[in-house]
C-alpha atoms as a PDB file:
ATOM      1  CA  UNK A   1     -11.685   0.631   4.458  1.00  0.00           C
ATOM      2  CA  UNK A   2     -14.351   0.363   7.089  1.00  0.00           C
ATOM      3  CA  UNK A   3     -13.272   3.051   8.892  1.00  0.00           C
ATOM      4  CA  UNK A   4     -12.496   5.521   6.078  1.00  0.00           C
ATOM      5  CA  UNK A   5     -15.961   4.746   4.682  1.00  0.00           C
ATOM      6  CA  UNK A   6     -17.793   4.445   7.940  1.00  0.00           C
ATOM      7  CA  UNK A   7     -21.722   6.455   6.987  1.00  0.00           C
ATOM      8  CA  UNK A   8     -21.841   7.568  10.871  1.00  0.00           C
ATOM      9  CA  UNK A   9     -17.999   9.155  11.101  1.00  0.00           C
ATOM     10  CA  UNK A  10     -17.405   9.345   7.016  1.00  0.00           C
ATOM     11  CA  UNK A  11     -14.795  12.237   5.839  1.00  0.00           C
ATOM     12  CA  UNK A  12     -15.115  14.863   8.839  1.00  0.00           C
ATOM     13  CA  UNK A  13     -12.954  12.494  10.965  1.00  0.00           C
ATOM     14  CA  UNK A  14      -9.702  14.398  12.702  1.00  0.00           C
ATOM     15  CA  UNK A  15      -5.999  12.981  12.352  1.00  0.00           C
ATOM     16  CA  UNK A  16      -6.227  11.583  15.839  1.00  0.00           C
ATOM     17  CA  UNK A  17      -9.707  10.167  15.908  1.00  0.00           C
ATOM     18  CA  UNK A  18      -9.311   8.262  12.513  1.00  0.00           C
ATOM     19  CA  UNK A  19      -6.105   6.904  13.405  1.00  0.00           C
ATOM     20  CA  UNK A  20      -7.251   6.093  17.369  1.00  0.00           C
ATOM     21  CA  UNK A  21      -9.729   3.727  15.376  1.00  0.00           C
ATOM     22  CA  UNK A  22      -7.334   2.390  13.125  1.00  0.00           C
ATOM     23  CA  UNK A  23      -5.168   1.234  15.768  1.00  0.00           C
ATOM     24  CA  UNK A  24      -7.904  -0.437  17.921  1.00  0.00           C
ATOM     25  CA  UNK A  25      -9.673  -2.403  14.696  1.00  0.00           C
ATOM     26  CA  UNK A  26      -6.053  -3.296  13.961  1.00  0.00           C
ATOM     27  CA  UNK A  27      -5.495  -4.833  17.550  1.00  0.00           C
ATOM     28  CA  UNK A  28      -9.223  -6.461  17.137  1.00  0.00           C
ATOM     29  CA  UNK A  29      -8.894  -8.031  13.955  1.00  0.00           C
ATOM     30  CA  UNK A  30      -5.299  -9.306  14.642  1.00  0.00           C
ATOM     31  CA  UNK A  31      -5.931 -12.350  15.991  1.00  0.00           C
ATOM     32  CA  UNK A  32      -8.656 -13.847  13.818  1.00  0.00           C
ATOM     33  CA  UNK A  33      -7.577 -16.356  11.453  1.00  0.00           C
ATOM     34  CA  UNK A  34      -6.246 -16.323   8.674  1.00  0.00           C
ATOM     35  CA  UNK A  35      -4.012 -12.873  10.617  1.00  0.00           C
ATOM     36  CA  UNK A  36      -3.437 -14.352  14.085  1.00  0.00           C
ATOM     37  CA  UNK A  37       0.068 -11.933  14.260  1.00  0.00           C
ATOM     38  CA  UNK A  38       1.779 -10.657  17.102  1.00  0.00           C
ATOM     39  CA  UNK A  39       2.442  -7.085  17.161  1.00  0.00           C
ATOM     40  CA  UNK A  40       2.070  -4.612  19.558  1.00  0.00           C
ATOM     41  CA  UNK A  41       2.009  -1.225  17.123  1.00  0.00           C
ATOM     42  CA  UNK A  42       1.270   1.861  18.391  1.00  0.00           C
ATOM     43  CA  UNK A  43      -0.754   4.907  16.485  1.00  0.00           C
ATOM     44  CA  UNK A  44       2.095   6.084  15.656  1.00  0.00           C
ATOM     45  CA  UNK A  45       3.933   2.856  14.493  1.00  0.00           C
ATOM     46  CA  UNK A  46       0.758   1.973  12.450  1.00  0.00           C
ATOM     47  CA  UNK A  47       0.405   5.905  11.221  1.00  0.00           C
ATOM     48  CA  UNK A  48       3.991   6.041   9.762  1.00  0.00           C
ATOM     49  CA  UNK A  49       3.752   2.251   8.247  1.00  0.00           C
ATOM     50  CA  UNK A  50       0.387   3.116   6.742  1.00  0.00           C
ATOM     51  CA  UNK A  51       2.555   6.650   5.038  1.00  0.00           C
ATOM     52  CA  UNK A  52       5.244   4.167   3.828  1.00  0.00           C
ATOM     53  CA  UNK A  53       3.186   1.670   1.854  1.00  0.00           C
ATOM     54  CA  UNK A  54       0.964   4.529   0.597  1.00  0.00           C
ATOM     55  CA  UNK A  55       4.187   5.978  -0.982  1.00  0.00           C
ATOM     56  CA  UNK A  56       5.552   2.570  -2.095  1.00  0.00           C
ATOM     57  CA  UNK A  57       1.638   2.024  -4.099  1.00  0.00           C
ATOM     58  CA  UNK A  58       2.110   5.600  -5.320  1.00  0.00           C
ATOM     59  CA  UNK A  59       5.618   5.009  -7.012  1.00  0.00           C
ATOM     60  CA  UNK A  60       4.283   1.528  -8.246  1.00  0.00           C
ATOM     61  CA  UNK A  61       1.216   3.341 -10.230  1.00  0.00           C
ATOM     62  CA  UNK A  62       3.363   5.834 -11.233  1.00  0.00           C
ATOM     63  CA  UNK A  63       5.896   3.168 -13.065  1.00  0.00           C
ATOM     64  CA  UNK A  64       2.871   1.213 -14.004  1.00  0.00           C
ATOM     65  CA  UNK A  65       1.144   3.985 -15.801  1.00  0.00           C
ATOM     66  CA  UNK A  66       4.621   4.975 -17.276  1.00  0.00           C
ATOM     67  CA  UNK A  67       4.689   1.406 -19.036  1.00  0.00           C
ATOM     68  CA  UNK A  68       1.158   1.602 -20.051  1.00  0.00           C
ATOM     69  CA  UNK A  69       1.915   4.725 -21.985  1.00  0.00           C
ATOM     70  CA  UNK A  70       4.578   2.983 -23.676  1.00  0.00           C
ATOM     71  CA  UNK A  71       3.230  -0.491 -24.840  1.00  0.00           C
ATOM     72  CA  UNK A  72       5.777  -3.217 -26.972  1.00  0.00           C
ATOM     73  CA  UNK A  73       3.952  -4.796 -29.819  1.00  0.00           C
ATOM     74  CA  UNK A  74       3.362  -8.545 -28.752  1.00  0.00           C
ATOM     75  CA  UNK A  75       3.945  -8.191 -25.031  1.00  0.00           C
ATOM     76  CA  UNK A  76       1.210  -7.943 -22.516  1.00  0.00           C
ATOM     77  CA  UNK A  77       1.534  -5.448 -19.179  1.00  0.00           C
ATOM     78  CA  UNK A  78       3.434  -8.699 -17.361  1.00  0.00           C
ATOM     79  CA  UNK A  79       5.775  -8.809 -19.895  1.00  0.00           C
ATOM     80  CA  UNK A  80       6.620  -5.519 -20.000  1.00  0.00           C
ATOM     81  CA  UNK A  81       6.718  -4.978 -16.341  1.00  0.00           C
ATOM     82  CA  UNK A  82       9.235  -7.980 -15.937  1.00  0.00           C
ATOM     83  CA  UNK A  83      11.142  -6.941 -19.027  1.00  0.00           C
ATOM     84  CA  UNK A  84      14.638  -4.847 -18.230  1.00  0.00           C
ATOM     85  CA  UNK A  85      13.628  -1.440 -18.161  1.00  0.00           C
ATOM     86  CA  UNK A  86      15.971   1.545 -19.436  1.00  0.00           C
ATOM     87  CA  UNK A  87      14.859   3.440 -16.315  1.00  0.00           C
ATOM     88  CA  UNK A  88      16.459   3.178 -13.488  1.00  0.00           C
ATOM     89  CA  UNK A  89      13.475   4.529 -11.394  1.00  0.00           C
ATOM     90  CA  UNK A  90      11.008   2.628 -13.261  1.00  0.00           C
ATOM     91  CA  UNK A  91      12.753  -0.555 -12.150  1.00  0.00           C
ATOM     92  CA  UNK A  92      13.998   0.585  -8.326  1.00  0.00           C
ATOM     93  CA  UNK A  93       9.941   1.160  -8.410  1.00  0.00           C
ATOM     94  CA  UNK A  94       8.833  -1.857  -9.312  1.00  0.00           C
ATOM     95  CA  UNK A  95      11.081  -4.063  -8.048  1.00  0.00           C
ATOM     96  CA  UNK A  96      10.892  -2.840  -4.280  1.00  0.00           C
ATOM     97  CA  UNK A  97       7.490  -2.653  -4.542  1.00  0.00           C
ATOM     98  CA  UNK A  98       7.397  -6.559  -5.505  1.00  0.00           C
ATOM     99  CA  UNK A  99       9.705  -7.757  -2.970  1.00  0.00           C
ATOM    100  CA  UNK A 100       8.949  -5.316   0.076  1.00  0.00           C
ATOM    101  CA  UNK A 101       7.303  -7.129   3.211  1.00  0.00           C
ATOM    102  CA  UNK A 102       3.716  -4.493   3.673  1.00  0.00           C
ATOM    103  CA  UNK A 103       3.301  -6.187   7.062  1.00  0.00           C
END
């Protein structure tokens, strides 16, 4: 978020230039608590990981909007997002989203 919302850079930044500074605030803010990871990512690495979760969060809102279109009479959004779902996408969706490791 800093980056992206950075006053000085904002919007007008290229592919390479916003992802250049992705990768180095990564590798700076990696070893302060509570992170303190080893990993030695590339721009690339961090490029295509960043793609992967973005498309994981987009199938997740899509299911999640799909089951706030529907809603059950006496069940909250938990409920209904742990219930058994008679979509097979709608729980591949949420279910990988839930147990994928982001990191």
């Amino acid at each position: 978020m800093d980056i992206s919302q950075d006053p000085r850079t904002g919007a007008q930044q290229k592919g390479l230039v916003f992802w250049t500074r992705v990768h180095k605030t990564f590798h700076e803010r990696k070893m302060f608590e509570p992170y303190q990871i080893t990993s030695d990512r590339g721009i690339t690495s961090i490029q295509k990981r960043w793609l992967f979760i973005q498309q994981e969060c987009n199938k997740y809102c899509a299911a999640l909007e799909s089951i706030e279109a529907r809603p059950v009479s006496g069940l909250d959004i938990g409920d209904m997002v742990c219930s058994p779902h008679p979509s097979p996408f709608l729980a591949s969706a949420l279910y990988m989203f839930a147990c994928s490791n982001f990191c």
